[in-house]
Protein backbone atom coordinates (compact mmCIF):
# COMPACT_ATOMS: atom_id res chain seq x y z
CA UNK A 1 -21.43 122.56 -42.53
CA UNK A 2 -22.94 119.24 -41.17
CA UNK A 3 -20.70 117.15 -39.22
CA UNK A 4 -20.54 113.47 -39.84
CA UNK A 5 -18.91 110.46 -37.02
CA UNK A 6 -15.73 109.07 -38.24
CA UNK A 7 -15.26 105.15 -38.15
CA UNK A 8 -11.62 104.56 -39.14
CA UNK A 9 -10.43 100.60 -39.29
CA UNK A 10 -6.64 100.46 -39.53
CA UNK A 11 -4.86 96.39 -40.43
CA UNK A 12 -1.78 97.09 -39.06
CA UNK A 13 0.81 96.07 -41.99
CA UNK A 14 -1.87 95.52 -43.94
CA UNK A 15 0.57 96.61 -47.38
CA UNK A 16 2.46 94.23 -48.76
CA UNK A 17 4.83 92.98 -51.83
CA UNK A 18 4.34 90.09 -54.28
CA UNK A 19 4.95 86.34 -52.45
CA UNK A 20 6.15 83.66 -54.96
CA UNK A 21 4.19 81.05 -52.25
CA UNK A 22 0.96 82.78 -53.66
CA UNK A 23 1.88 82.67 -57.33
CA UNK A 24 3.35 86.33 -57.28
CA UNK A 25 0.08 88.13 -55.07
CA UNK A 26 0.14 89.96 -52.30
CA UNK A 27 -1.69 89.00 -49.90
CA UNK A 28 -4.83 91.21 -50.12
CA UNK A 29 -4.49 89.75 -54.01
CA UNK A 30 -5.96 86.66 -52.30
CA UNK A 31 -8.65 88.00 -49.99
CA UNK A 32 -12.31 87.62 -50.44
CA UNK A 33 -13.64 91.49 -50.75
CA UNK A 34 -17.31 90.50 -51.68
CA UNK A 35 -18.72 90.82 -47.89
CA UNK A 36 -17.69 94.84 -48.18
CA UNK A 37 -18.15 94.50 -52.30
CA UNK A 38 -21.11 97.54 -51.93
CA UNK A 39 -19.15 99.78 -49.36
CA UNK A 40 -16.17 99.52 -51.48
CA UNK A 41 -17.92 100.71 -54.53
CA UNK A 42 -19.13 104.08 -52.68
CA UNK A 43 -16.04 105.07 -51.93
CA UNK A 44 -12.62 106.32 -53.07
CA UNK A 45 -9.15 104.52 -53.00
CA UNK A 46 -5.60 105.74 -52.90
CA UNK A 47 -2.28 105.10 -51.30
CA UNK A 48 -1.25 106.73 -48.14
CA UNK A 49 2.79 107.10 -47.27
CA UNK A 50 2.50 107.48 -43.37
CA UNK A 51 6.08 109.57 -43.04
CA UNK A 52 6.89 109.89 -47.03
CA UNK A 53 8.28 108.07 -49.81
CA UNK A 54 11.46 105.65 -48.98
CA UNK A 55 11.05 106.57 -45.00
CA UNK A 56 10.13 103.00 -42.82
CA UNK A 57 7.65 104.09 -40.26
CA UNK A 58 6.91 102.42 -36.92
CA UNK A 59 3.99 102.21 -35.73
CA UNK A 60 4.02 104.80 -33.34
CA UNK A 61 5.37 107.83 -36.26
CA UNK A 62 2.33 106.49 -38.69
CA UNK A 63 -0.53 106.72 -35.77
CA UNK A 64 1.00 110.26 -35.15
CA UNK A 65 0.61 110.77 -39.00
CA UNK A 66 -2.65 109.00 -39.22
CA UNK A 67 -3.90 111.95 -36.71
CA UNK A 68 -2.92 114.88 -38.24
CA UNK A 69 0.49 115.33 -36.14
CA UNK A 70 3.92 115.43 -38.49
CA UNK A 71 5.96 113.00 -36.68
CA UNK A 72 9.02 114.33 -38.76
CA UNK A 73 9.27 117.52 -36.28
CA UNK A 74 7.46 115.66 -33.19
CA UNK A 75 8.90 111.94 -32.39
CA UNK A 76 10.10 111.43 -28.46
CA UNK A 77 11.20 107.92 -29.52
CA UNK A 78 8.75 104.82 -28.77
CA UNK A 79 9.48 104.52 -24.91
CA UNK A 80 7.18 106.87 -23.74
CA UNK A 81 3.90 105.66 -26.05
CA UNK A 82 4.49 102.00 -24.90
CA UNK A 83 4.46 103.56 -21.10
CA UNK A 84 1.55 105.62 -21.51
CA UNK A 85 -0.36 102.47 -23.07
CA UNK A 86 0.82 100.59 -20.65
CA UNK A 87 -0.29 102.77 -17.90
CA UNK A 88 2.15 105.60 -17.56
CA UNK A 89 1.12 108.96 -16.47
CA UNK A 90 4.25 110.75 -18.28
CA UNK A 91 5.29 114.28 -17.31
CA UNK A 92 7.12 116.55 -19.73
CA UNK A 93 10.41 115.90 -19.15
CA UNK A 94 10.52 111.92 -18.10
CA UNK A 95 12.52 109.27 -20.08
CA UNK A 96 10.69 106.40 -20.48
CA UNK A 97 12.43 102.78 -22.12
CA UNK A 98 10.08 99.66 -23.81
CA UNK A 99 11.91 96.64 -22.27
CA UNK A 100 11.65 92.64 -22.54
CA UNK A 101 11.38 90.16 -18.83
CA UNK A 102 14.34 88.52 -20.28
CA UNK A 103 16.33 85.20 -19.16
CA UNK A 104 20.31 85.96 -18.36
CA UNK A 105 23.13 83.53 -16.93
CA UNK A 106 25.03 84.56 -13.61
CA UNK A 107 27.81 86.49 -16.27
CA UNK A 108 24.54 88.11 -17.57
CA UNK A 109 24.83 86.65 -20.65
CA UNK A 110 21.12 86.17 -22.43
CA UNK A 111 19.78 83.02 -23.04
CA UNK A 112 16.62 83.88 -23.70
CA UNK A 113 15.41 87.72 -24.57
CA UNK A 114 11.56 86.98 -24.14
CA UNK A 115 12.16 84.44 -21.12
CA UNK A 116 9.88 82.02 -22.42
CA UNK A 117 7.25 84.63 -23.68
CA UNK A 118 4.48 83.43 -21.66
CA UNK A 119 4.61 85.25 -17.92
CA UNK A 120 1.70 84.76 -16.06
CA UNK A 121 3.73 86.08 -12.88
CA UNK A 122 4.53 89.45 -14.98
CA UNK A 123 2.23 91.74 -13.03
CA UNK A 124 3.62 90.48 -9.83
CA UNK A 125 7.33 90.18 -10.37
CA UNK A 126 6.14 93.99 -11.81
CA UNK A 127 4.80 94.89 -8.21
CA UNK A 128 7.89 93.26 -6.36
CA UNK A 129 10.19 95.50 -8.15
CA UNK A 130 8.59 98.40 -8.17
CA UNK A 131 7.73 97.88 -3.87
CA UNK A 132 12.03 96.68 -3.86
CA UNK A 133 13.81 98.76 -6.80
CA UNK A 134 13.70 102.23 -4.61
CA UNK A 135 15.11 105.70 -6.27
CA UNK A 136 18.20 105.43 -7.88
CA UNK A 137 20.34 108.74 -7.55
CA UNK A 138 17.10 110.62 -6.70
CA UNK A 139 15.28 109.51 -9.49
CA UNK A 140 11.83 107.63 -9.06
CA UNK A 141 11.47 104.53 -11.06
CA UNK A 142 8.45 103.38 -12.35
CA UNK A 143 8.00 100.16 -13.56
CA UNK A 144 4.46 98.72 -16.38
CA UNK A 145 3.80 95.49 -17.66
CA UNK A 146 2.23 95.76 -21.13
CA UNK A 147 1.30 92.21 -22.66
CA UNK A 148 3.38 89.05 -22.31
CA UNK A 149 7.08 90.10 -21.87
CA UNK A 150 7.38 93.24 -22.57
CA UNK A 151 7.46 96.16 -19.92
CA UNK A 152 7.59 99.90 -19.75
CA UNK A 153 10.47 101.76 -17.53
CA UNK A 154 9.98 105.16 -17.13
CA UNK A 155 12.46 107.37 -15.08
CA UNK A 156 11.96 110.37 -13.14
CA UNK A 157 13.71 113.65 -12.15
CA UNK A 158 15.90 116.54 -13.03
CA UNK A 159 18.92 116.38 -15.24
CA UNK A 160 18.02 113.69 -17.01
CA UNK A 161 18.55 112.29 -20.74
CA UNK A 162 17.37 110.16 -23.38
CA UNK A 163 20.85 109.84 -25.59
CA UNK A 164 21.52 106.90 -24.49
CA UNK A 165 21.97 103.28 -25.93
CA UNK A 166 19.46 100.27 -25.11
CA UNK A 167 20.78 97.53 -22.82
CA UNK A 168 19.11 94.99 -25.07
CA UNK A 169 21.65 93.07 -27.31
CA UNK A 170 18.45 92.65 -29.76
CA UNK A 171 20.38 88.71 -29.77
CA UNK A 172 20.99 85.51 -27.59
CA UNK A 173 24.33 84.48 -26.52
CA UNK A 174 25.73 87.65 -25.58
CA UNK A 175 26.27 89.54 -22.47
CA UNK A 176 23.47 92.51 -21.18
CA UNK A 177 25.04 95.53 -22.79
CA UNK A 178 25.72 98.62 -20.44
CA UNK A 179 24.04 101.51 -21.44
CA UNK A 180 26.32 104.19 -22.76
CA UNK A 181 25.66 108.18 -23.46
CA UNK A 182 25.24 109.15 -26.93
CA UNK A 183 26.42 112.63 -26.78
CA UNK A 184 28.61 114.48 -24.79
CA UNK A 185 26.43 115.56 -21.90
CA UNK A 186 27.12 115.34 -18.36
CA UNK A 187 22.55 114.54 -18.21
CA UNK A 188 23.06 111.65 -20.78
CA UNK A 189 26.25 110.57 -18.43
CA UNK A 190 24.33 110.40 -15.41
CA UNK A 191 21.30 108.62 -17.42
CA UNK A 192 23.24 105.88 -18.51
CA UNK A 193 24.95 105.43 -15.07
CA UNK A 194 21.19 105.22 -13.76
CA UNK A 195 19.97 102.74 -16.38
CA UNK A 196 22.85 100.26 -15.67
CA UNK A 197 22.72 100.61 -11.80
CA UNK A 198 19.09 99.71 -12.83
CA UNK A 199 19.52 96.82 -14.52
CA UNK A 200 21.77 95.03 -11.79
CA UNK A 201 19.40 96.23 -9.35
CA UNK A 202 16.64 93.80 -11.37
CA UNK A 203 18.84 91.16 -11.83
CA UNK A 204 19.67 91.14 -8.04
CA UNK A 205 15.68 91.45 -6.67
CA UNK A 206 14.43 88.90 -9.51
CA UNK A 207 16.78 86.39 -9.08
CA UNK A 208 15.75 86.43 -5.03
CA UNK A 209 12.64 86.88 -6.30
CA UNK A 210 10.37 83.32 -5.12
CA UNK A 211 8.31 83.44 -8.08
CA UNK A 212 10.88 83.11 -10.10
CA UNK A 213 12.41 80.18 -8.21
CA UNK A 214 8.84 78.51 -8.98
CA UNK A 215 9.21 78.94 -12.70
CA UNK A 216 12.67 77.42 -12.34
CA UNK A 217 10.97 74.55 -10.68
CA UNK A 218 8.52 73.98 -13.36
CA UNK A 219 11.34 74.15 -15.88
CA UNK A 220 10.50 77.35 -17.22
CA UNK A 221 13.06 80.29 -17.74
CA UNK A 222 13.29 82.41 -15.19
CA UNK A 223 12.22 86.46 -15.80
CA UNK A 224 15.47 87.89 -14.24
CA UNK A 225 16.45 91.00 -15.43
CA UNK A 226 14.81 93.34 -17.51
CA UNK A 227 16.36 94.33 -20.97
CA UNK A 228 15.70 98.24 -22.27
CA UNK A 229 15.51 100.28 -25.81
CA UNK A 230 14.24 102.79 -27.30
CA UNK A 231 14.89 105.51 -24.83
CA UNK A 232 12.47 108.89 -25.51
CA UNK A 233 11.96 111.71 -23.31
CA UNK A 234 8.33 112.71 -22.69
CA UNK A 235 6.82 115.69 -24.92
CA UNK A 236 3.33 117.37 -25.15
CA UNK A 237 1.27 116.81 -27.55
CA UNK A 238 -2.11 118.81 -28.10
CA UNK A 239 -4.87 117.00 -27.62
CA UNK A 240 -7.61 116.81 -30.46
CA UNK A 241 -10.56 119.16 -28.04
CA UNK A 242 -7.42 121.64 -27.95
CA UNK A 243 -6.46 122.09 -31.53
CA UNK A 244 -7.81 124.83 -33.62
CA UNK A 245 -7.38 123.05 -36.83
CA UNK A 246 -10.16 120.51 -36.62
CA UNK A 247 -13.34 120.39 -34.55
CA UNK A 248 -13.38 117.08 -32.68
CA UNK A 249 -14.43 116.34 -29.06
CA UNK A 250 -14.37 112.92 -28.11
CA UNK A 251 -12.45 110.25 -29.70
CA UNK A 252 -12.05 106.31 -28.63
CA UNK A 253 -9.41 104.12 -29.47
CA UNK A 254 -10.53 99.92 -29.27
CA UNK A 255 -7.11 98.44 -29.51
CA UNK A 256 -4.88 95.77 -27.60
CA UNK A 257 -1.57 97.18 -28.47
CA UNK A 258 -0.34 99.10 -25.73
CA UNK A 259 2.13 101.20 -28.01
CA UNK A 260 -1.05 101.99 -30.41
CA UNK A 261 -3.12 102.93 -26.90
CA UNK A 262 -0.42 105.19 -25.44
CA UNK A 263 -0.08 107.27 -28.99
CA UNK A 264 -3.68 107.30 -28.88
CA UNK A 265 -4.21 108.56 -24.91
CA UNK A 266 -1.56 111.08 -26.10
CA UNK A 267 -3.84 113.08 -28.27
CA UNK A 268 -6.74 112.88 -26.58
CA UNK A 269 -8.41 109.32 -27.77
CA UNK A 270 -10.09 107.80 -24.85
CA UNK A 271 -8.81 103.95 -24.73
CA UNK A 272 -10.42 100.40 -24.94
CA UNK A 273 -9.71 96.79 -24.85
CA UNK A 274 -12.74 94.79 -25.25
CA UNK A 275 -12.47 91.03 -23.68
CA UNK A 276 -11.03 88.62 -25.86
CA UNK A 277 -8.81 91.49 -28.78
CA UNK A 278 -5.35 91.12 -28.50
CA UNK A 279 -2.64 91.76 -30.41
CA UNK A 280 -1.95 88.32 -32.15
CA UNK A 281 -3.55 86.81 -34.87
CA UNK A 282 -6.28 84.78 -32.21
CA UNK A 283 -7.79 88.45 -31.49
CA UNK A 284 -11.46 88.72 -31.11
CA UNK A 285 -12.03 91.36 -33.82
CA UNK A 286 -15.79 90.92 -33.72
CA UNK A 287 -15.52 92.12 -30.10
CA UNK A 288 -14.00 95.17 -31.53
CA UNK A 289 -16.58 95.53 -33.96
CA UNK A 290 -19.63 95.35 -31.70
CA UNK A 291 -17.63 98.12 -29.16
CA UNK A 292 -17.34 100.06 -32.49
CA UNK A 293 -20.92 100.13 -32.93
CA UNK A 294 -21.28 100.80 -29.02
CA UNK A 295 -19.33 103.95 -29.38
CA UNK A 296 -21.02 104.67 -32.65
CA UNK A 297 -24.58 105.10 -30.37
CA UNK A 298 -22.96 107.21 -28.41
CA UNK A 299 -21.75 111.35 -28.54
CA UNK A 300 -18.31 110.09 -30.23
CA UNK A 301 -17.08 112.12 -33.27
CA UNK A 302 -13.96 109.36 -33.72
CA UNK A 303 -13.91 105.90 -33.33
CA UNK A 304 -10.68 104.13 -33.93
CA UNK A 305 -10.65 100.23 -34.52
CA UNK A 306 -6.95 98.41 -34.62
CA UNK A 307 -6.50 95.19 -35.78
CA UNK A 308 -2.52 94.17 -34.78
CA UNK A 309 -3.35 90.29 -35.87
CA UNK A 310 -2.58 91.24 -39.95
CA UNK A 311 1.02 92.48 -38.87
CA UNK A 312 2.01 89.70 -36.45
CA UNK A 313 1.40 87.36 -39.37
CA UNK A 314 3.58 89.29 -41.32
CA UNK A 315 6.16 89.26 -38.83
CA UNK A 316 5.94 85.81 -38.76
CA UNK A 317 6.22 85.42 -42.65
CA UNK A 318 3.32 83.71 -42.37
CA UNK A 319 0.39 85.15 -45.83
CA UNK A 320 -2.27 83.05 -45.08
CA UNK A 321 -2.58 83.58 -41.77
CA UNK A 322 -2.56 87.55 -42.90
CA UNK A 323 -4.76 86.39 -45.12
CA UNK A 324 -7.64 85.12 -43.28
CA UNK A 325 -7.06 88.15 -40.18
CA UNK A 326 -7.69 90.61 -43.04
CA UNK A 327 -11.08 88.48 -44.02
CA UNK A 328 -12.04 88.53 -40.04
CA UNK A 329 -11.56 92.43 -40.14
CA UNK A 330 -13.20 92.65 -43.14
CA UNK A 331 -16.41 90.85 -41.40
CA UNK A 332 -15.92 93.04 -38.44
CA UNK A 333 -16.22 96.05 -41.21
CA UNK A 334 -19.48 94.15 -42.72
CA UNK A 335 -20.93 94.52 -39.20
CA UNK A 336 -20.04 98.05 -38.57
CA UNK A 337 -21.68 99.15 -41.95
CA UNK A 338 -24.85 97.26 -41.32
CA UNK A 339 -25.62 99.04 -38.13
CA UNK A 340 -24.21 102.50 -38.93
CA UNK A 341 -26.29 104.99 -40.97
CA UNK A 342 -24.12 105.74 -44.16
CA UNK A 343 -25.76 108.97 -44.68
CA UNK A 344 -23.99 110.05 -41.23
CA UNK A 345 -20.76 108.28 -41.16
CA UNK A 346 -17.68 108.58 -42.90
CA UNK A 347 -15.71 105.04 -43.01
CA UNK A 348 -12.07 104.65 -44.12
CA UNK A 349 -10.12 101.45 -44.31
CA UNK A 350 -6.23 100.88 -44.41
CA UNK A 351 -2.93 99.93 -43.25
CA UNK A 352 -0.85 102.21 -40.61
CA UNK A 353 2.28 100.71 -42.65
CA UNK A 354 3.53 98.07 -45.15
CA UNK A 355 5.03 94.74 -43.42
CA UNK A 356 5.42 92.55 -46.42
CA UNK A 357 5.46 88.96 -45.37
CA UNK A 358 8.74 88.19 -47.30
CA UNK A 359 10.50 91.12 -45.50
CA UNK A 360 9.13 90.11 -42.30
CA UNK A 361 9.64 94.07 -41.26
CA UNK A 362 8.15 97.36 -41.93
CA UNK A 363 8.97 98.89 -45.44
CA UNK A 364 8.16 102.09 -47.18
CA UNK A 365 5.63 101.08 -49.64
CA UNK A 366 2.59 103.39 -49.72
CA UNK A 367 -0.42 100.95 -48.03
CA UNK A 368 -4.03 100.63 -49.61
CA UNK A 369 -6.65 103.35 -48.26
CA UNK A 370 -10.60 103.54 -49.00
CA UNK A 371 -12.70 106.88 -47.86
CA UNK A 372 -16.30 106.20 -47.74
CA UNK A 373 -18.54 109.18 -47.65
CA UNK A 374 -21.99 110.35 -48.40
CA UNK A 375 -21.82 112.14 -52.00
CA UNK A 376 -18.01 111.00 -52.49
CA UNK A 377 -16.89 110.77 -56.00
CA UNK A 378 -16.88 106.94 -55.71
CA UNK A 379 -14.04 104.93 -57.48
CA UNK A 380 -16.38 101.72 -58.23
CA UNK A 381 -13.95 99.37 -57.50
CA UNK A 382 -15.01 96.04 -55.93
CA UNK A 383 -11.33 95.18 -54.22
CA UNK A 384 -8.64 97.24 -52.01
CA UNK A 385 -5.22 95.68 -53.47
CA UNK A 386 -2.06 97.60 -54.00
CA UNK A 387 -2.20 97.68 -57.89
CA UNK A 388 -5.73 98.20 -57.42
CA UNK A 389 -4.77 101.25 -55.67
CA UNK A 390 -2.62 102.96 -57.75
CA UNK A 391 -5.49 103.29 -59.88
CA UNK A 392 -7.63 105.34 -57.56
CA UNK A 393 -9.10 108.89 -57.24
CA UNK A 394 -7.27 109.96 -53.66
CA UNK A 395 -4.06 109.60 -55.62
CA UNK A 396 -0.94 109.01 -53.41
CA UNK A 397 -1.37 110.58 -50.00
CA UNK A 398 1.62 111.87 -47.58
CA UNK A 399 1.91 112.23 -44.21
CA UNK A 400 -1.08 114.26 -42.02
CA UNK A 401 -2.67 114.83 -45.47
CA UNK A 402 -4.88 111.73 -45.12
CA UNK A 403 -6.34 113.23 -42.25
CA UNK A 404 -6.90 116.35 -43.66
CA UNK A 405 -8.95 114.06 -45.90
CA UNK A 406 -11.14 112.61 -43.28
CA UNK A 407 -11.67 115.84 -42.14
CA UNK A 408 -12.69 117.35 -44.63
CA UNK A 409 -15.13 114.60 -45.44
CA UNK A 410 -16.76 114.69 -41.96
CA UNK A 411 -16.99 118.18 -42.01
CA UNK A 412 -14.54 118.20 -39.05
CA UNK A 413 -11.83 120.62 -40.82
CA UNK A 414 -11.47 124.54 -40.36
CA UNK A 415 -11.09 126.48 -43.52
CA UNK A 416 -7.60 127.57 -43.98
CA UNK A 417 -7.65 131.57 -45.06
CA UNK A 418 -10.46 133.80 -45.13
């Protein structure tokens, strides 16, 4: 069986509800298809449920979904993907935290959990605690920045455990909470004794810390202490060249999301940020286009494209500006097409989850997903919508199954039986 490249563009959030500000339409209800009109017609629509019906997925369980691995039986918790995106060389066995640069009072109450957001010291306060912070109880601590304010902890040694609670209040106006074991183990004991001796140890270096007494001096917050969540101890996953159940070498991820890079390192993807993508709704999606089409040229069987820019909107409650970062991917799709060779390619479009812009979160609705491929019983529509959707051959997708599809479609997929 021939196999065909795979060029999968994912809008993260891209699903969405009805907004009374846009007369009752969701968002995609409102974009301009006509620039992928002809691409849309060749192929096939569905829905896709990343986990399954009435389960919220993050983003991390619904890229594990999106490549064929059931998070339902293999989820560490999001700690250890936003290390390994950020940088993190994880061993089975580590515990590894997301965490904010935050702004606390002496009491360590927070007064600000982002400390101003913008940290153009984070890298360096990030090298002066991890030359100051030292082992804690004989366990190394690692320290990543990611983008902005947000870090990666990851800790390291025997007896350790991830049942613990985050430090993070998740508010403003309260104290730093202590981290406290979740079950009944003398490892998740000695874990949360660790994290808290941790966090005083940060509060202590960064409020010595002379760059911080600069920002004070400017009449920004200062980044003094560092806030953790989302504890998850460090699994193995099998990388795509190791599985027997598809027939893929090389994969590449182009993505500015660290969580979305660390899922995607985990199983094999190589990684890429072009200059200019981020993870906001300024990202240069072109750039991720033309390093699509880069990657295309070369020996790649996979190339991943995220777009984070149509979720931040959402987050932000914000439709129009989802609205026009779903037109922007959609050019970066136009491009794509017109320099790929559709008798070779298989192309699929979608959302990784639903963030409706009047929820301002993740939800369980099904997202919008289109499978172009050569001699595909086509659909003929001319939009991607959610009622459009419904309507469409692929019929309501679960889980890895979507995958399965690609597969199958790129001639990627072992037969299953004799």
């Amino acid at each position: 069986m021939k196999m065909l490249k795979v060029v999968l563009v994912v809008a993260d959030g891209l699903g969405d509800r009805p907004v009374p500000k846009l007369g009752m339409k969701t968002p995609l209800e409102l974009v301009d298809f006509s620039i992928v009109a002809d691409l849309l017609h060749k192929s096939a629509v569905g829905l896709w449920d990343p986990i399954q019906p009435g389960v919220r997925p993050g983003s991390d369980t619904a890229h594990l979904a999106l490549f064929g691995v059931n998070p339902l039986n293999n989820y560490p918790g999001r700690g250890p993907f936003e290390a390994i995106g950020a940088g993190a060389i994880l061993h089975p066995g580590d515990i590894a935290f997301r965490g904010n640069f935050a702004t606390v009072d002496k009491s360590m109450t927070v007064i600000d959990r982002r400390a101003g957001r913008s940290i153009p010291e984070a890298k360096q306060l990030v090298k002066y605690l991890n030359e100051n912070i030292g082992e804690i109880d004989g366990v190394k601590v690692e320290i990543y920045h990611a983008t902005e304010h947000r870090v990666a902890v990851v800790f390291r040694g025997t007896s350790l455990s991830d049942a613990v609670s985050d430090t993070d209040p998740h508010t403003e106006g309260v104290k730093v909470l202590e981290s406290k074991p979740l079950v009944g183990s003398e490892e998740a004991e000695r874990m949360a004794r660790i994290v808290n001796i941790f966090t005083r140890r940060v509060y202590e270096l960064l409020s010595a810390c002379p760059l911080n007494s600069k920002r004070v001096e400017k009449g920004v917050p200062p980044a003094n202490v560092i806030l953790l969540r989302g504890a998850g101890k460090m699994v193995k996953y099998p990388k795509f060249s190791e599985r027997r159940d598809v027939n893929l070498r090389k994969a590449v991820a182009i993505s500015a999301t660290a969580l979305v890079k660390g899922v995607c390192a985990l199983l094999g993807f190589e990684t890429v940020t072009p200059r200019g993508a981020t993870g906001g709704v300024d990202s240069d999606i072109m750039a991720k286009a033309r390093a699509a089409v880069d990657f295309y040229k070369q020996d790649y069987d996979l190339i991943y494209v995220h777009v984070k820019g149509t979720d931040s909107a959402s987050h932000d409650g914000n439709p129009e500006a989802k609205v026009g970062v779903i037109e922007r991917t959609l050019k970066g799709i136009s491009y794509i097409v017109d320099r790929v060779d559709l008798g070779e390619v298989v192309i699929s479009f979608l959302g990784d989850h639903a963030t409706p812009v009047t929820v301002k979160d993740h939800t369980s609705d099904p997202v919008p997903v289109m499978v172009y491929a050569p001699g595909i019983l086509a659909d003929g529509f001319s939009k991607l919508t959610e009622r459009d959707a419904r309507k469409g051959s692929l019929g309501r997708l679960r889980n890895t199954e979507l995958f399965g599809v690609l597969m199958d479609y790129s001639g990627r997929a072992e037969k299953f039986g004799a």
